[in-house]
C-alpha atoms as a PDB file:
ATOM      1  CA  UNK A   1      30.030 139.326 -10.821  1.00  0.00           C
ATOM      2  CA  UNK A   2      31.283 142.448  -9.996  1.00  0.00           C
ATOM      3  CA  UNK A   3      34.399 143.361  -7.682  1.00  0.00           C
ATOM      4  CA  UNK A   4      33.631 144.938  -4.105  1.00  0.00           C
ATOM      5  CA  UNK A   5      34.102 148.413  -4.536  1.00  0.00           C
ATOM      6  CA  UNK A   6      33.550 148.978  -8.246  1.00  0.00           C
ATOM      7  CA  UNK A   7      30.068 151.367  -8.754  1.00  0.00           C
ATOM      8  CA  UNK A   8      27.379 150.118 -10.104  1.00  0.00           C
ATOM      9  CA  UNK A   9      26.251 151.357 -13.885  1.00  0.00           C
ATOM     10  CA  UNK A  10      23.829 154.047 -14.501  1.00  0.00           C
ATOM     11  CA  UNK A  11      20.405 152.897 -13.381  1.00  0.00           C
ATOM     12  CA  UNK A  12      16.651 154.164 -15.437  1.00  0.00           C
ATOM     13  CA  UNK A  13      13.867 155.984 -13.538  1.00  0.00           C
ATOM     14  CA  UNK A  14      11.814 153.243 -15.087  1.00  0.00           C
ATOM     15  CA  UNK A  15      13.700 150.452 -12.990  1.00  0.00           C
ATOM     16  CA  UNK A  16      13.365 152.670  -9.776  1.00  0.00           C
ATOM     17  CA  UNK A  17       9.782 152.635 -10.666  1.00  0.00           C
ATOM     18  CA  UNK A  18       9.181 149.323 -11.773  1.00  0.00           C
ATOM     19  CA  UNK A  19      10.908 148.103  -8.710  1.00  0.00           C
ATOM     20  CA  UNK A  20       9.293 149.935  -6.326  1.00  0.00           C
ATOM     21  CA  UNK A  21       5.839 148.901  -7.948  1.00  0.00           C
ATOM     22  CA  UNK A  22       6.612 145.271  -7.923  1.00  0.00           C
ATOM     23  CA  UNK A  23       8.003 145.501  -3.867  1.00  0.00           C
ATOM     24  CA  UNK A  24       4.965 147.036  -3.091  1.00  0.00           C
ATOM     25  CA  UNK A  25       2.463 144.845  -4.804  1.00  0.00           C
ATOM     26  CA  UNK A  26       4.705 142.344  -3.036  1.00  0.00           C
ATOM     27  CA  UNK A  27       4.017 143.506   0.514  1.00  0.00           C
ATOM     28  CA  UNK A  28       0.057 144.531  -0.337  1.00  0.00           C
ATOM     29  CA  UNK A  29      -0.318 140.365  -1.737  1.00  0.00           C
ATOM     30  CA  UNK A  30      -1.697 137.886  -0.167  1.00  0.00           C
ATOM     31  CA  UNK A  31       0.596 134.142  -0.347  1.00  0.00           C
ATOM     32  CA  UNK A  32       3.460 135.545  -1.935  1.00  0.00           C
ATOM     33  CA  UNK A  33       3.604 138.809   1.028  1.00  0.00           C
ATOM     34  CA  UNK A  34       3.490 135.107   3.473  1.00  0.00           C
ATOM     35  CA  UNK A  35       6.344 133.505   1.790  1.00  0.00           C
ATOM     36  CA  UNK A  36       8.721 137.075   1.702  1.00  0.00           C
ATOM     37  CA  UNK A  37       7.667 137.696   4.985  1.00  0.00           C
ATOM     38  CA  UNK A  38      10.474 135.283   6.132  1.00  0.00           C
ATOM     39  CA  UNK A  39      12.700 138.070   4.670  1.00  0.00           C
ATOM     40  CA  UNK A  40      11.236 140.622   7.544  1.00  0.00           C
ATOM     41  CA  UNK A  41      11.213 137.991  10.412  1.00  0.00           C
ATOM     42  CA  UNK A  42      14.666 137.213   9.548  1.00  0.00           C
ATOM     43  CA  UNK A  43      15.815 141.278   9.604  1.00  0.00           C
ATOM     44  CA  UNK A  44      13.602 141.309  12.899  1.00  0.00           C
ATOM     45  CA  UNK A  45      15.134 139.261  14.982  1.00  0.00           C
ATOM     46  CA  UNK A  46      18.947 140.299  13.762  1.00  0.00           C
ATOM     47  CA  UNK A  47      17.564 143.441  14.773  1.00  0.00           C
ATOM     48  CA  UNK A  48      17.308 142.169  18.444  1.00  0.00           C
ATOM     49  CA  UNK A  49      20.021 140.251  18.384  1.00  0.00           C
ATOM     50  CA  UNK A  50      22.611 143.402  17.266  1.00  0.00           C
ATOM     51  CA  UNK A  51      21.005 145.878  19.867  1.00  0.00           C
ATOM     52  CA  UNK A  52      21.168 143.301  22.656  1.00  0.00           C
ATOM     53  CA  UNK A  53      25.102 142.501  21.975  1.00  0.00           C
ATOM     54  CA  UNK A  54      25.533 146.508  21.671  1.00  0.00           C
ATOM     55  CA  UNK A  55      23.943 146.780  24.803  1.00  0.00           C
ATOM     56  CA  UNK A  56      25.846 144.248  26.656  1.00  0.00           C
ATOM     57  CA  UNK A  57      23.639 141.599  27.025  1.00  0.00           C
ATOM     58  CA  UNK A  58      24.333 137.738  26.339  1.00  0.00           C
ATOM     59  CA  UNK A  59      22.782 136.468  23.112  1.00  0.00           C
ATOM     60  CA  UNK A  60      21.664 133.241  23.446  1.00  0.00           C
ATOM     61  CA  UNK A  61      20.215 132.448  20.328  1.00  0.00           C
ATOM     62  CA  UNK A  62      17.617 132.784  17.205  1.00  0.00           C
ATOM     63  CA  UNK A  63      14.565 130.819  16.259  1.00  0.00           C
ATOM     64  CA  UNK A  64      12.367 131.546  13.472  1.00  0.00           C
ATOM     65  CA  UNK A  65       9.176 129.182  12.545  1.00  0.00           C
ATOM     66  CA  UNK A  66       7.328 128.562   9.548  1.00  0.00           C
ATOM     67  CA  UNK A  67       4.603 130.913  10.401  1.00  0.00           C
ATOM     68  CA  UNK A  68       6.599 133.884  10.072  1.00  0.00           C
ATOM     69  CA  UNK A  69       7.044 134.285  13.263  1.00  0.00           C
ATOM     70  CA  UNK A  70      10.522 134.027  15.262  1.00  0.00           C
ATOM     71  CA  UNK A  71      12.192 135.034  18.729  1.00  0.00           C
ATOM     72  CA  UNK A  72      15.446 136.202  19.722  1.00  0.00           C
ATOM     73  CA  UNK A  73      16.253 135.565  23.305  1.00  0.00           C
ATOM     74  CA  UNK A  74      19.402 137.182  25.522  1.00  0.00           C
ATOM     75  CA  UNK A  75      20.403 136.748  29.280  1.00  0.00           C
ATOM     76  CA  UNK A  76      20.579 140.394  31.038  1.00  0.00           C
ATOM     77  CA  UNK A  77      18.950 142.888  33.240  1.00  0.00           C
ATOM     78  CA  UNK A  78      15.125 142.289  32.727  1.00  0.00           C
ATOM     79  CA  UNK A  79      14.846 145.619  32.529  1.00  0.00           C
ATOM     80  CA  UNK A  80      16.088 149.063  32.246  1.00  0.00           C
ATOM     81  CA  UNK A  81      17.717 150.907  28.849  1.00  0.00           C
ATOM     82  CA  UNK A  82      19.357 147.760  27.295  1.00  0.00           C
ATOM     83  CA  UNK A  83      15.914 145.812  27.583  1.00  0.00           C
ATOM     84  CA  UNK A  84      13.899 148.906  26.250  1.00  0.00           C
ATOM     85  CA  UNK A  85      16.200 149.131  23.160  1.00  0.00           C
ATOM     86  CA  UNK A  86      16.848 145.287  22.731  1.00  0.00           C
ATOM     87  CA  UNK A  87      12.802 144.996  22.535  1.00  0.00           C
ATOM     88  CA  UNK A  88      12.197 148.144  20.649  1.00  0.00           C
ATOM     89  CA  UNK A  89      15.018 146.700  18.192  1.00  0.00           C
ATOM     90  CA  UNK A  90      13.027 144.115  15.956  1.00  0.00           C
ATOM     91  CA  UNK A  91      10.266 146.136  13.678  1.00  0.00           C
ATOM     92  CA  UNK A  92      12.074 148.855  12.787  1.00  0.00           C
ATOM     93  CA  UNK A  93      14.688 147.432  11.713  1.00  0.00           C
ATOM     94  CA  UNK A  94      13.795 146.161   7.975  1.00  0.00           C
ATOM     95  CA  UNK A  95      12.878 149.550   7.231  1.00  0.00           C
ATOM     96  CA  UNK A  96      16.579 151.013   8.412  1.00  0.00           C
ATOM     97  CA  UNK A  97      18.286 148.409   6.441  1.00  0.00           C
ATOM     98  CA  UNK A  98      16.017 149.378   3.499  1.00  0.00           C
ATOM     99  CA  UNK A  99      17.718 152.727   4.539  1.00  0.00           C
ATOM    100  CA  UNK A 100      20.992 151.676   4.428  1.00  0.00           C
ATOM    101  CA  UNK A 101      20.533 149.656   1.237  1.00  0.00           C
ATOM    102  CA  UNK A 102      19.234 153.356  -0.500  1.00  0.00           C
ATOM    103  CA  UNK A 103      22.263 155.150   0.883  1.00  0.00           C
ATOM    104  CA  UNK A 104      24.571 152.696  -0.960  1.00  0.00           C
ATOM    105  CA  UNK A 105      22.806 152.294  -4.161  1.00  0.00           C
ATOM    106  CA  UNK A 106      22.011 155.852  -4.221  1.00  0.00           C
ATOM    107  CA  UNK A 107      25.934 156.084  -3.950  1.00  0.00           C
ATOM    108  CA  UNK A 108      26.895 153.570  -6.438  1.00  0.00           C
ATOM    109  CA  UNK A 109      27.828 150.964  -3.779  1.00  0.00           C
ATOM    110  CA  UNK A 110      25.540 147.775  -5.034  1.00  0.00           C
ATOM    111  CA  UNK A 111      28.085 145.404  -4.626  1.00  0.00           C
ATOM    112  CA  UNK A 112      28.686 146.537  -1.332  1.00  0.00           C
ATOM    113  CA  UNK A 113      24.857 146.081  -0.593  1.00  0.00           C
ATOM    114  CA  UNK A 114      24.922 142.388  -1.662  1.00  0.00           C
ATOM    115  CA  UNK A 115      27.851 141.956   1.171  1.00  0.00           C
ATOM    116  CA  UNK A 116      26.260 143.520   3.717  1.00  0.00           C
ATOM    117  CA  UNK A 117      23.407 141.548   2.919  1.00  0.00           C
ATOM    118  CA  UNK A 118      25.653 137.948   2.632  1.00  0.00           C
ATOM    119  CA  UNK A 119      26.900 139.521   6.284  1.00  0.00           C
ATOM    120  CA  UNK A 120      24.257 139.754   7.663  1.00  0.00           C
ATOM    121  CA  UNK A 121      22.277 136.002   6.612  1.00  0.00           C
ATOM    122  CA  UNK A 122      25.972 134.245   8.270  1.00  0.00           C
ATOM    123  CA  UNK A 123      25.542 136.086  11.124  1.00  0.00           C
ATOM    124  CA  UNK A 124      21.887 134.868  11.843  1.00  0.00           C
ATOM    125  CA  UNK A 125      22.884 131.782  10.274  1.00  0.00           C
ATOM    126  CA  UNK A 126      25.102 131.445  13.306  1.00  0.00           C
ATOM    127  CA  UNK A 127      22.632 131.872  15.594  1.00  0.00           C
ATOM    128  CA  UNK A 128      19.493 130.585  14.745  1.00  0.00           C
ATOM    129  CA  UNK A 129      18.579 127.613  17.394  1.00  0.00           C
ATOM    130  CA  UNK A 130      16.075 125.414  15.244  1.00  0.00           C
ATOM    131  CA  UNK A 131      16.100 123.046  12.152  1.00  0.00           C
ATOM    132  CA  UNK A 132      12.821 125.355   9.926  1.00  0.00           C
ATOM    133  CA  UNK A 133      15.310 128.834  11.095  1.00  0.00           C
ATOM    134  CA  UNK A 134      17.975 127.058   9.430  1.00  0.00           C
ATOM    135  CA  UNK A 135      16.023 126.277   6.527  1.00  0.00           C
ATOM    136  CA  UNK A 136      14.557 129.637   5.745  1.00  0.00           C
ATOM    137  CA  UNK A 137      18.449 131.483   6.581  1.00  0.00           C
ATOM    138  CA  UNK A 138      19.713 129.174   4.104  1.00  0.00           C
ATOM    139  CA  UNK A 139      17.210 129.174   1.223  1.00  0.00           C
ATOM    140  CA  UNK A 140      17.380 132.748   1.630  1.00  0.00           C
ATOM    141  CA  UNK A 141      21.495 132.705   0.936  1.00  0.00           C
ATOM    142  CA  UNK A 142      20.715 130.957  -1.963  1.00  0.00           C
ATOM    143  CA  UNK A 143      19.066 133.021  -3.635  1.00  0.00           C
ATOM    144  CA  UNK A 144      21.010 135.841  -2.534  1.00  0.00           C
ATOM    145  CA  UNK A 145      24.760 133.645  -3.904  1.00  0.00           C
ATOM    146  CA  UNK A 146      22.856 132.830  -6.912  1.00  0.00           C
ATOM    147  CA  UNK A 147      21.943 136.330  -8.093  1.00  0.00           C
ATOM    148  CA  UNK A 148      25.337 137.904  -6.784  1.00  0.00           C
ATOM    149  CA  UNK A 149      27.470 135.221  -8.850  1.00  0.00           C
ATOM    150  CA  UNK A 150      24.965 134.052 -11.885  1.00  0.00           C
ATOM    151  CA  UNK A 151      23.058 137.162 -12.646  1.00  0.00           C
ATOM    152  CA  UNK A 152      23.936 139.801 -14.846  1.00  0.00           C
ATOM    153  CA  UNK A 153      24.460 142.984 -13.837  1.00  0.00           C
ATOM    154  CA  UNK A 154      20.900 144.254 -15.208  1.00  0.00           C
ATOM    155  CA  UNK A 155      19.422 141.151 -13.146  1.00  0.00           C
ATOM    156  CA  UNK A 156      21.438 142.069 -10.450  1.00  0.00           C
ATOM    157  CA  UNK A 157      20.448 145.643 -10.206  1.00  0.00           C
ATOM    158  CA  UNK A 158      16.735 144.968 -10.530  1.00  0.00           C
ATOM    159  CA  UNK A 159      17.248 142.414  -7.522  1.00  0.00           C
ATOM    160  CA  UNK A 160      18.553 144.920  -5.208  1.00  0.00           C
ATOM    161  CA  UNK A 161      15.963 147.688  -5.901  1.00  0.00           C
ATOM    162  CA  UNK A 162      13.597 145.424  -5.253  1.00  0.00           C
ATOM    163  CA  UNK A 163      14.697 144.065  -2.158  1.00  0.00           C
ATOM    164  CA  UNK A 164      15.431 147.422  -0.914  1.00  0.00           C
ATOM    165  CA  UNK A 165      12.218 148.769  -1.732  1.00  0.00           C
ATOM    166  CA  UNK A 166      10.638 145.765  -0.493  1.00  0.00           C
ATOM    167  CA  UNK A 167      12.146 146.404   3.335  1.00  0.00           C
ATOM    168  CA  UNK A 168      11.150 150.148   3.192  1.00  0.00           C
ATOM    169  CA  UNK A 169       7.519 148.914   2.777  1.00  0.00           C
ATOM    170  CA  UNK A 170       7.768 145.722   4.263  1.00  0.00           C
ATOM    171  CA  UNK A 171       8.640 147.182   7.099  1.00  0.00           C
ATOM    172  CA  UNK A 172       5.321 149.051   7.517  1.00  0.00           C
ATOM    173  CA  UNK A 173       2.777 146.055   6.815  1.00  0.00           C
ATOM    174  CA  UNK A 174       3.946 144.267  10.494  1.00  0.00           C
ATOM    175  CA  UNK A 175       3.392 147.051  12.626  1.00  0.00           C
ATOM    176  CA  UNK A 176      -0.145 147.495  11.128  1.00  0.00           C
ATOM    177  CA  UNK A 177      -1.022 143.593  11.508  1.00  0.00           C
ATOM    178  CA  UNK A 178       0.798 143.861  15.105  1.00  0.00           C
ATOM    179  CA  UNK A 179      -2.072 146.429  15.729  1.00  0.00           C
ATOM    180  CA  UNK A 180      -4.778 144.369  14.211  1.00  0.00           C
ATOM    181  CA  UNK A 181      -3.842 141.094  16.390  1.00  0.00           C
ATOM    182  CA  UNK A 182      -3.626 143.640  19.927  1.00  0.00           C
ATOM    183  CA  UNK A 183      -6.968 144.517  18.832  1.00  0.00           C
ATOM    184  CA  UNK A 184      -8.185 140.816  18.576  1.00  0.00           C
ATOM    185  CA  UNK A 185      -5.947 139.572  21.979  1.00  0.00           C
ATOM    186  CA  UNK A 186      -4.150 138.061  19.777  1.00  0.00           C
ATOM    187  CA  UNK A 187      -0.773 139.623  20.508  1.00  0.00           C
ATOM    188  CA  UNK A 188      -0.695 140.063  24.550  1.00  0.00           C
ATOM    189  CA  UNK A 189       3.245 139.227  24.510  1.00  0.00           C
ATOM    190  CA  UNK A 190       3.873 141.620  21.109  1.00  0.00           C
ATOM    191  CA  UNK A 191       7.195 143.734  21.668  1.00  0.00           C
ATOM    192  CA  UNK A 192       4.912 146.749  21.874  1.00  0.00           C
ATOM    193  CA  UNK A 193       3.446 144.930  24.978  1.00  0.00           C
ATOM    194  CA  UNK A 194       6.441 144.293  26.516  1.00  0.00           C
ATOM    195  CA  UNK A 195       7.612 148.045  26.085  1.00  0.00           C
ATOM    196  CA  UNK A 196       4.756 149.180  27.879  1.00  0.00           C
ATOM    197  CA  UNK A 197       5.618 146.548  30.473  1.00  0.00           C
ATOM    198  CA  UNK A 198       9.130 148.370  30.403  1.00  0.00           C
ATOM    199  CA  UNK A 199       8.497 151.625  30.153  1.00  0.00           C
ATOM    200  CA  UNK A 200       4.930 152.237  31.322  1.00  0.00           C
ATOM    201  CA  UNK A 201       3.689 154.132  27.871  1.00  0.00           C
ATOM    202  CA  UNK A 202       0.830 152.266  26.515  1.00  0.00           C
ATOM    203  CA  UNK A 203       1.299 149.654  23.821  1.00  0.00           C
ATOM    204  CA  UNK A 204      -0.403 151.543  21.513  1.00  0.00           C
ATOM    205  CA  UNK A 205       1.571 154.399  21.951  1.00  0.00           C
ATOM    206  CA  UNK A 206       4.744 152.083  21.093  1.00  0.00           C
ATOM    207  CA  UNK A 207       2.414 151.067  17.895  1.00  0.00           C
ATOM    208  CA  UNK A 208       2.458 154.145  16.945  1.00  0.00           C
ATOM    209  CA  UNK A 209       5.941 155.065  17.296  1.00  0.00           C
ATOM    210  CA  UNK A 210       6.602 151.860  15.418  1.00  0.00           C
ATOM    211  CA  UNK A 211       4.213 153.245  12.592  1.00  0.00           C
ATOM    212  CA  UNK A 212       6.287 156.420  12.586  1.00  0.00           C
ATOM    213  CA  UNK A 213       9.745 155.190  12.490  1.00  0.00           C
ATOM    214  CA  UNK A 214       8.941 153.177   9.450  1.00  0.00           C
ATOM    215  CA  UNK A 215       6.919 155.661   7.226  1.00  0.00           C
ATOM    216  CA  UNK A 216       9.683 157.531   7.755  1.00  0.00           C
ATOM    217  CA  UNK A 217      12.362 155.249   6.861  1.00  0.00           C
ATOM    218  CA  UNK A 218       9.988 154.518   3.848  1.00  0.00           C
ATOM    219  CA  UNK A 219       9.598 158.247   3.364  1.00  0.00           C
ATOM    220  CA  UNK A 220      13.872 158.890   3.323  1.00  0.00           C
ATOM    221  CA  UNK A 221      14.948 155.780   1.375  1.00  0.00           C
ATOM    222  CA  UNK A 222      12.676 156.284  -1.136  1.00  0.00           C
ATOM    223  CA  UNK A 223      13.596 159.600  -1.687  1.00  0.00           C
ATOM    224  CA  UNK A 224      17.579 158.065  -1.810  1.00  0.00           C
ATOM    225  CA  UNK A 225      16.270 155.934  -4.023  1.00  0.00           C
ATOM    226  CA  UNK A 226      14.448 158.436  -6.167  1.00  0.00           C
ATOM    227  CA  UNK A 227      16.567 161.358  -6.362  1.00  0.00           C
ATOM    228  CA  UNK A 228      19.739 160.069  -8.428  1.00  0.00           C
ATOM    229  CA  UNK A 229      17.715 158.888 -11.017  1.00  0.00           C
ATOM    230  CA  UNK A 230      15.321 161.942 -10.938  1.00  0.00           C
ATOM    231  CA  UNK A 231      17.856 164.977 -12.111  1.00  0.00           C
END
């Protein structure tokens, strides 16, 4: 296992590659993209959860349910800026961890990564309201302990591409299927709905912002990802 701050070793443009092939087949499958997804639900709703506590509001709990789905609920203003940000919180915010995670490695910093990552599951963990959100936090720990303090290193560092890689495009695939169920009806409380509830710009618009934000985060961590390995 490797100490906090020591760097990571060299990495090969073939594992950047590999990686990034594998996280995206990942995302574009079918029953295996429904089983990771609990990875993105999970990112979601921390996503909420931080930007309501930044904004001052009371978090009052997670709950995330076997069909991918979750909800993160705080006490507040029912509207205004804190609402608009709490709500706009949850999609992008896989994609700007997968950010964050290509900052670090493209820095050296994987242990660091595997922290943040620990950090994060403990602090949903302590949140999360229902028995199946306390499954999926937990199983997800696991696998995150096991590889941090069984793996090799080369195990390790194919882990971590991979997961960051998989939240830059992970991150994408909801917002398009969020725009595929508004289509159907199938999504008349989405967040995107509620924004426009908030705000007054169409829910499509918000869809599209969505859509934006996360190409882009795809677009910039990638390119982290890409460049060190690339000279």
């Amino acid at each position: 296992m490797w100490k906090l701050f020591e760097t990571q070793p060299e990495t090969s443009v073939s594992i950047v590659a590999v990686t990034g092939a594998a996280a995206l087949l990942l995302v574009l499958s079918g029953s295996p993209w429904r089983l990771a997804r609990h990875v993105v639900t999970i990112v979601h709703e921390a996503g909420h959860a931080l930007v309501a506590v930044l904004v001052g509001r009371r978090l009052r709990g997670i709950r995330l349910h076997s069909d991918t789905s979750g909800v993160t609920v705080s006490r507040g203003k029912p509207s205004g800026p804190g609402m608009v940000l709490t709500t706009l919180a949850g999609y992008p915010a896989p994609a700007l961890l997968g950010v964050l995670f290509a900052v670090l490695l493209s820095s050296g910093w994987m242990a660091i990564l595997l922290g943040i990552a620990a950090a994060l599951l403990l602090g949903v963990l302590v949140m999360v309201r229902n028995a199946y959100g306390v499954f999926a936090v937990v199983a997800s720990a696991a696998v995150l302990a096991g590889v941090a303090l069984l793996a090799p290193p080369a195990v390790q560092a194919a882990f971590v591409y991979v997961m960051t890689w998989f939240l830059l495009f992970g991150g994408i695939r909801p917002v398009f299927e969020l725009q595929l169920k508004r289509r159907r009806g199938a999504a008349r409380d989405s967040d995107a709905d509620q924004l426009a509830r908030l705000t007054g710009v169409p829910a499509a618009l918000w869809v599209l912002i969505l859509a934006v934000l996360t190409v882009t985060c795809l677009i910039v961590g990638g390119s982290l990802l890409i460049e060190p390995v690339a000279r």
